[in-house]
PDB file of N, CA and C in Angstrom:
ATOM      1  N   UNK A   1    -139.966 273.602-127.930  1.00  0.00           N
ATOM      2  CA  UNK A   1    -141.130 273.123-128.625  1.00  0.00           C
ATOM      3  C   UNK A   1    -141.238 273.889-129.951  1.00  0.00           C
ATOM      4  N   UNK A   2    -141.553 273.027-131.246  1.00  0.00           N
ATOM      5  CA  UNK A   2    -141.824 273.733-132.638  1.00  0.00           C
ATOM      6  C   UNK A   2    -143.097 273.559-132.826  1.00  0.00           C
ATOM      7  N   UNK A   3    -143.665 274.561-133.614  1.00  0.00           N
ATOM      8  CA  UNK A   3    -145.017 274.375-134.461  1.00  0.00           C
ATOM      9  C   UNK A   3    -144.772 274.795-135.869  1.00  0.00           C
ATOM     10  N   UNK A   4    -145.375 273.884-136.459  1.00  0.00           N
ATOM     11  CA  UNK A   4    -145.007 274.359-138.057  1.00  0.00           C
ATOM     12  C   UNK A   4    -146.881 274.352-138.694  1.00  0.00           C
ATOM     13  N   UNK A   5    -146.658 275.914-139.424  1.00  0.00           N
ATOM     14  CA  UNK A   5    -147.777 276.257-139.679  1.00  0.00           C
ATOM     15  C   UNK A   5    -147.775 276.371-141.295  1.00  0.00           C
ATOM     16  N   UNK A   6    -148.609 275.653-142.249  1.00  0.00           N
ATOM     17  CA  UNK A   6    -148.510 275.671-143.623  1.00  0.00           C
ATOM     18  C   UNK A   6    -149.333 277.066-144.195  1.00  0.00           C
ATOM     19  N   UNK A   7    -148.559 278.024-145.372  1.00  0.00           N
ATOM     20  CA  UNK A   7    -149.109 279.079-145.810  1.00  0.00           C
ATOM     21  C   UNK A   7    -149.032 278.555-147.225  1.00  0.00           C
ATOM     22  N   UNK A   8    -150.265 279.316-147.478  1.00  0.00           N
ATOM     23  CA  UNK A   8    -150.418 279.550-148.549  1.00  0.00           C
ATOM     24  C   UNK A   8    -150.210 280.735-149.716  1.00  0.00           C
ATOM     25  N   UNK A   9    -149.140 280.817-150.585  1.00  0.00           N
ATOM     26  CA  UNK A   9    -148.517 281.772-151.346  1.00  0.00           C
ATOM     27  C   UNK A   9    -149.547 282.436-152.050  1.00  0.00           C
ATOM     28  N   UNK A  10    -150.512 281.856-152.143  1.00  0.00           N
ATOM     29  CA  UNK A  10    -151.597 282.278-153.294  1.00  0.00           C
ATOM     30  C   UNK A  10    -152.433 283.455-152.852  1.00  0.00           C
ATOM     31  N   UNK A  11    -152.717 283.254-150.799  1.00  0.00           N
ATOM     32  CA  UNK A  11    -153.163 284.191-149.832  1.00  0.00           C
ATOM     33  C   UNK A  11    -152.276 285.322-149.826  1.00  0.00           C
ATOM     34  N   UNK A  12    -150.847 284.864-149.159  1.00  0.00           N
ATOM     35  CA  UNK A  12    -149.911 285.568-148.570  1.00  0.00           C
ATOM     36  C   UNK A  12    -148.936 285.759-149.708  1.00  0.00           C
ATOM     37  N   UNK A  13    -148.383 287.203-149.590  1.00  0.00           N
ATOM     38  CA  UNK A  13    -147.150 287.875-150.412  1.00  0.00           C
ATOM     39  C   UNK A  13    -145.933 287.171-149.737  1.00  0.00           C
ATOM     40  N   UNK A  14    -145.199 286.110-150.150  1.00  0.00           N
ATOM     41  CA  UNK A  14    -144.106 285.577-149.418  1.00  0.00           C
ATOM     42  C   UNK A  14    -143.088 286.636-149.090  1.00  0.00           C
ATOM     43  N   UNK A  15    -142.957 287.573-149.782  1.00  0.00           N
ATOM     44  CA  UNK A  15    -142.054 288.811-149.871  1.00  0.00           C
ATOM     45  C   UNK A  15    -142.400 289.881-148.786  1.00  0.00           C
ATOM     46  N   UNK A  16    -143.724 289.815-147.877  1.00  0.00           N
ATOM     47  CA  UNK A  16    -143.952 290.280-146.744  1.00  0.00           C
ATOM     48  C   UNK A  16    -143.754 289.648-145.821  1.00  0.00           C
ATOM     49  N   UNK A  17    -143.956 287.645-145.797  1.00  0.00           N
ATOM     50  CA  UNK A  17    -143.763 286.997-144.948  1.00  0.00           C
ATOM     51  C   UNK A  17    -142.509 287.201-144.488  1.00  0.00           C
ATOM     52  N   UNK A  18    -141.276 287.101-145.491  1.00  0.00           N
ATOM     53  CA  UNK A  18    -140.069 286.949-145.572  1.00  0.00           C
ATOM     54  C   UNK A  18    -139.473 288.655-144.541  1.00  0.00           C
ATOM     55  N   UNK A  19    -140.134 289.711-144.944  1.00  0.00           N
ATOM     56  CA  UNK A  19    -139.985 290.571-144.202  1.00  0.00           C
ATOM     57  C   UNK A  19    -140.054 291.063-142.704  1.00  0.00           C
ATOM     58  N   UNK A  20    -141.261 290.125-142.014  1.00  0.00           N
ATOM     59  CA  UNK A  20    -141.999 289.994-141.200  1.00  0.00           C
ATOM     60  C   UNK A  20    -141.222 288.802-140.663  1.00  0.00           C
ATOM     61  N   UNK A  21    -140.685 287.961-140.807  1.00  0.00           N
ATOM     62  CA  UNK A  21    -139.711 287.482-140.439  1.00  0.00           C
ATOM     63  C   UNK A  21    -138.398 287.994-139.847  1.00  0.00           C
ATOM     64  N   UNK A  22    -137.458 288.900-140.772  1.00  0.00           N
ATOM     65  CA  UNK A  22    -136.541 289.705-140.085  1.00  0.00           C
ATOM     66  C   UNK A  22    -137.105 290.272-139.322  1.00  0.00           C
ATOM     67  N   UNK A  23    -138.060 291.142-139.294  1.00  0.00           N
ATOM     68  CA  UNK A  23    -138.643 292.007-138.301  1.00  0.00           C
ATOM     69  C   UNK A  23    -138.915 291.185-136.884  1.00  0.00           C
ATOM     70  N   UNK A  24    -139.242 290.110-137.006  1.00  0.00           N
ATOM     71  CA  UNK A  24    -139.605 288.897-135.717  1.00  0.00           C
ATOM     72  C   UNK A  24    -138.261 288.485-135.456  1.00  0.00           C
ATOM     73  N   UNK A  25    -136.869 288.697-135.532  1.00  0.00           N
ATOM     74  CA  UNK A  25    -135.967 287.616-135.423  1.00  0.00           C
ATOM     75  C   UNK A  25    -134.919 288.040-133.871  1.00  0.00           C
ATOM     76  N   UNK A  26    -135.849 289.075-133.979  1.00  0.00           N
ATOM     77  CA  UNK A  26    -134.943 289.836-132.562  1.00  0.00           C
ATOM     78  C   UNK A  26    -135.387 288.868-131.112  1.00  0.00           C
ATOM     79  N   UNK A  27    -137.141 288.736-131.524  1.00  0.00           N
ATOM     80  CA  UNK A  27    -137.894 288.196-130.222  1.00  0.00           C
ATOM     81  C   UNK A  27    -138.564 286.721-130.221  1.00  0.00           C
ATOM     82  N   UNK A  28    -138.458 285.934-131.402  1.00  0.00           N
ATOM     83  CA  UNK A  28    -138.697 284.619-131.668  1.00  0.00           C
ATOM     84  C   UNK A  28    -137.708 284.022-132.731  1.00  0.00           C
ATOM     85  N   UNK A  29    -138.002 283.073-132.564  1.00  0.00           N
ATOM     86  CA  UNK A  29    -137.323 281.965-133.702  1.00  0.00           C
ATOM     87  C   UNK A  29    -138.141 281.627-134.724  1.00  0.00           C
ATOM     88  N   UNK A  30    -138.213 281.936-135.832  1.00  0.00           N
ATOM     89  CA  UNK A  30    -139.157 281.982-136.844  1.00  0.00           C
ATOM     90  C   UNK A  30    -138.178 281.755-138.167  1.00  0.00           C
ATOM     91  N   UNK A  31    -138.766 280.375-138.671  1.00  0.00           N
ATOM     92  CA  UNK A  31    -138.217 280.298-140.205  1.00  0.00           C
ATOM     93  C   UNK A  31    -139.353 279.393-141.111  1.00  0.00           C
ATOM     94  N   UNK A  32    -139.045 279.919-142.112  1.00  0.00           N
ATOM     95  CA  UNK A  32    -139.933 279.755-143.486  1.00  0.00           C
ATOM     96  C   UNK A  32    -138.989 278.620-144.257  1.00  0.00           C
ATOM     97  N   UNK A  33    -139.220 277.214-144.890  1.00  0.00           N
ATOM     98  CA  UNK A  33    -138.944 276.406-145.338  1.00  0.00           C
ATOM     99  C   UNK A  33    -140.091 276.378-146.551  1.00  0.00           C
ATOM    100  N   UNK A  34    -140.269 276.137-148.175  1.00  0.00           N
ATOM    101  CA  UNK A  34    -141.118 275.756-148.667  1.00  0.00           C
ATOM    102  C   UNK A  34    -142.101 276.638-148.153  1.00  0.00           C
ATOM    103  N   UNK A  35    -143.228 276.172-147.668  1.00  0.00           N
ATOM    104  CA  UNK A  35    -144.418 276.819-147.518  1.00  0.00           C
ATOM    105  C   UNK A  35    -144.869 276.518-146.080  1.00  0.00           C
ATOM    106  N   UNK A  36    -143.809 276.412-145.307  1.00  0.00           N
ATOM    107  CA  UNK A  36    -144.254 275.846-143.755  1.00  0.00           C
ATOM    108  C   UNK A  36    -143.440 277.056-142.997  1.00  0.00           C
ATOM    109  N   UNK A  37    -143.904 277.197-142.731  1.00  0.00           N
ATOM    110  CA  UNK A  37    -143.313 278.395-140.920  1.00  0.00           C
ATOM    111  C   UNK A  37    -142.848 278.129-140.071  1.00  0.00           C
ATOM    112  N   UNK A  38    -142.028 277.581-139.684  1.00  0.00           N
ATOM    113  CA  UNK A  38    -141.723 276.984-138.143  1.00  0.00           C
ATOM    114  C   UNK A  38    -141.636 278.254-137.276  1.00  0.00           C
ATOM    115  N   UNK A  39    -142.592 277.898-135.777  1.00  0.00           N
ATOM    116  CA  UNK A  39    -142.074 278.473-134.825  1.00  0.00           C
ATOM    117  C   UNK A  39    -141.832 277.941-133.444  1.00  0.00           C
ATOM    118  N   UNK A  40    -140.884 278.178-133.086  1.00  0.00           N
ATOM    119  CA  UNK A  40    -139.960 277.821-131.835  1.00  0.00           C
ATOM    120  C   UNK A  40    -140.366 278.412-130.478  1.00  0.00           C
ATOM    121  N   UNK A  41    -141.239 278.081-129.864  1.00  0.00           N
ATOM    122  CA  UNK A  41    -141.651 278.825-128.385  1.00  0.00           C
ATOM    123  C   UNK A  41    -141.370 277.807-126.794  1.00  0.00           C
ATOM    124  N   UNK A  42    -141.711 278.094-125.996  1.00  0.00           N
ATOM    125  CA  UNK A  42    -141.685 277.267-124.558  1.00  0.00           C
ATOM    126  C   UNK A  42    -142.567 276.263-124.792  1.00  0.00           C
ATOM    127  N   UNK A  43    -143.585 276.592-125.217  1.00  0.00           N
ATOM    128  CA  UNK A  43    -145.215 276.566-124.442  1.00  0.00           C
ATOM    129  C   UNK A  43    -145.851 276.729-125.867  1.00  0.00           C
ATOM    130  N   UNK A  44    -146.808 275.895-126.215  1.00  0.00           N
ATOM    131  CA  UNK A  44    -148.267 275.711-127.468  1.00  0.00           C
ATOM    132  C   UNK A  44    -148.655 277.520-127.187  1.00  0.00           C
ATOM    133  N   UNK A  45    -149.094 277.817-126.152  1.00  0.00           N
ATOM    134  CA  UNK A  45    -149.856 279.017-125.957  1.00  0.00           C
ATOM    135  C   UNK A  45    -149.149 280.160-126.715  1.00  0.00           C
ATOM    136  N   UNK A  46    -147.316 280.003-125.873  1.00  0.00           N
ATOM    137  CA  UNK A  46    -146.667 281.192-126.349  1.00  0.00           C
ATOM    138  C   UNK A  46    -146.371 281.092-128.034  1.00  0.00           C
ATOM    139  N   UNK A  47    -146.017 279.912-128.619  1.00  0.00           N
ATOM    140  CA  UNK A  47    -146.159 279.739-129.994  1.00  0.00           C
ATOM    141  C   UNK A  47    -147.377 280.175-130.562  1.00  0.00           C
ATOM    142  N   UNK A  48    -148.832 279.894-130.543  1.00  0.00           N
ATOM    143  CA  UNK A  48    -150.100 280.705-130.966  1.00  0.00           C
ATOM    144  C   UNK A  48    -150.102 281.841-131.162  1.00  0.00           C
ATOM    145  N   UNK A  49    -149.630 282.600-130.010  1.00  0.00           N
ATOM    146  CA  UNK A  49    -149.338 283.829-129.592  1.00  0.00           C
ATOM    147  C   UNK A  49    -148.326 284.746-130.584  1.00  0.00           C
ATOM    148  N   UNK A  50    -147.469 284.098-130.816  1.00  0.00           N
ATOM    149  CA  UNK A  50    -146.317 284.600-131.702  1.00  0.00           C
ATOM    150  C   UNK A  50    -147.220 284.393-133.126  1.00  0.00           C
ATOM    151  N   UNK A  51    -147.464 283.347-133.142  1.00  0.00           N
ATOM    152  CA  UNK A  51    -148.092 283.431-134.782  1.00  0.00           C
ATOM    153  C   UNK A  51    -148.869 284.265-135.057  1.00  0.00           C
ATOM    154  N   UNK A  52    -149.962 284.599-134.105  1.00  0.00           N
ATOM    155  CA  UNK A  52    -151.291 285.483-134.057  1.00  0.00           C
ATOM    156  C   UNK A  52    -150.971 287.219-134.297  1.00  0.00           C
ATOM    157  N   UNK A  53    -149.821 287.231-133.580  1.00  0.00           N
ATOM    158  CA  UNK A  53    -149.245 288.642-133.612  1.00  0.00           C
ATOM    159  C   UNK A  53    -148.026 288.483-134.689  1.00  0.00           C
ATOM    160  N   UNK A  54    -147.318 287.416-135.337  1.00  0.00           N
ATOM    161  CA  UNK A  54    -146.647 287.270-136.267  1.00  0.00           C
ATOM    162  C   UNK A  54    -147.697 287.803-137.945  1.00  0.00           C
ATOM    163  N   UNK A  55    -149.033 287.138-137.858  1.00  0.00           N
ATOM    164  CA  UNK A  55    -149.635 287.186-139.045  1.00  0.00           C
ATOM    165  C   UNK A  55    -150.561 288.610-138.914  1.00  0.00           C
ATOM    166  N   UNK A  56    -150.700 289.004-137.518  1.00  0.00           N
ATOM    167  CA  UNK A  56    -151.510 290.585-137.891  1.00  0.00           C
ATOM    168  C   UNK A  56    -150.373 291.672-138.226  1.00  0.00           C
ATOM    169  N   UNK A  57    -149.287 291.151-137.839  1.00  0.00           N
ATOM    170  CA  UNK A  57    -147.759 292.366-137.801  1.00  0.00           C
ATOM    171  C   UNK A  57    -147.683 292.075-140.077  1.00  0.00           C
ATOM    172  N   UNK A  58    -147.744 291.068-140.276  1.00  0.00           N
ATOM    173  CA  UNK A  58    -148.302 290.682-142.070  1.00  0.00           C
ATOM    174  C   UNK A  58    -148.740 291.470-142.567  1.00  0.00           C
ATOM    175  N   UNK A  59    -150.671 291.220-142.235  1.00  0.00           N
ATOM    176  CA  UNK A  59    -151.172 291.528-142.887  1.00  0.00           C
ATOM    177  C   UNK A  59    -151.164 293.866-142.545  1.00  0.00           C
ATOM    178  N   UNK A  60    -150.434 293.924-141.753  1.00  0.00           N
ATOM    179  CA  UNK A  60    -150.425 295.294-141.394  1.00  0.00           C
ATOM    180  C   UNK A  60    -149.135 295.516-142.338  1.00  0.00           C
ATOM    181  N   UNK A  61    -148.236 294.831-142.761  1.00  0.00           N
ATOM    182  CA  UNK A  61    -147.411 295.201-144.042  1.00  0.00           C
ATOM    183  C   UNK A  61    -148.072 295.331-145.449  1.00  0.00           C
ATOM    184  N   UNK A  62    -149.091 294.377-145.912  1.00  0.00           N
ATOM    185  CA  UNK A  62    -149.937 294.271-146.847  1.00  0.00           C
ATOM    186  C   UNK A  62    -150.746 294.989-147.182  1.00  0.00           C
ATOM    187  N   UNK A  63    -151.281 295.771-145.878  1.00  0.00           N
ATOM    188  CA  UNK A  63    -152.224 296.583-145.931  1.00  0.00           C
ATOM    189  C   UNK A  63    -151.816 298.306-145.752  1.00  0.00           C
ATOM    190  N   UNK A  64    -150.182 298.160-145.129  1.00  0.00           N
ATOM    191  CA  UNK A  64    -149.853 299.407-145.189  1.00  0.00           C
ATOM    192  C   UNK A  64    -149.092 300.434-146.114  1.00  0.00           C
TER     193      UNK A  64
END
């Protein structure tokens, strides 16, 4: 199952997304096209899940 989640560059440093990505590639399937995110999980829940902890693992680059 995919979910594709649209970001906005104007919010987000793509150059952290893009980071935060390698950093995710060990334990999900996560890719950035344009301005869409795809993520690859079992299950809606476990995809949420990945994003939720995908975008606080972000903004903890942004902020650190």
């Amino acid at each position: 199952m995919k979910k594709d989640f649209n970001l906005d560059f104007e919010i987000y440093d793509a150059s952290k997304i893009l980071e935060s990505i390698e950093d995710f590639k060990e334990v999900s399937k996560i890719k950035l096209e344009n301005n869409t995110l795809t993520i690859t999980g079992s299950t809606e829940n476990e995809i949420e899940e990945i994003f939720n902890e995908f975008m606080n693992y972000n903004i903890g680059l942004i902020n650190g």
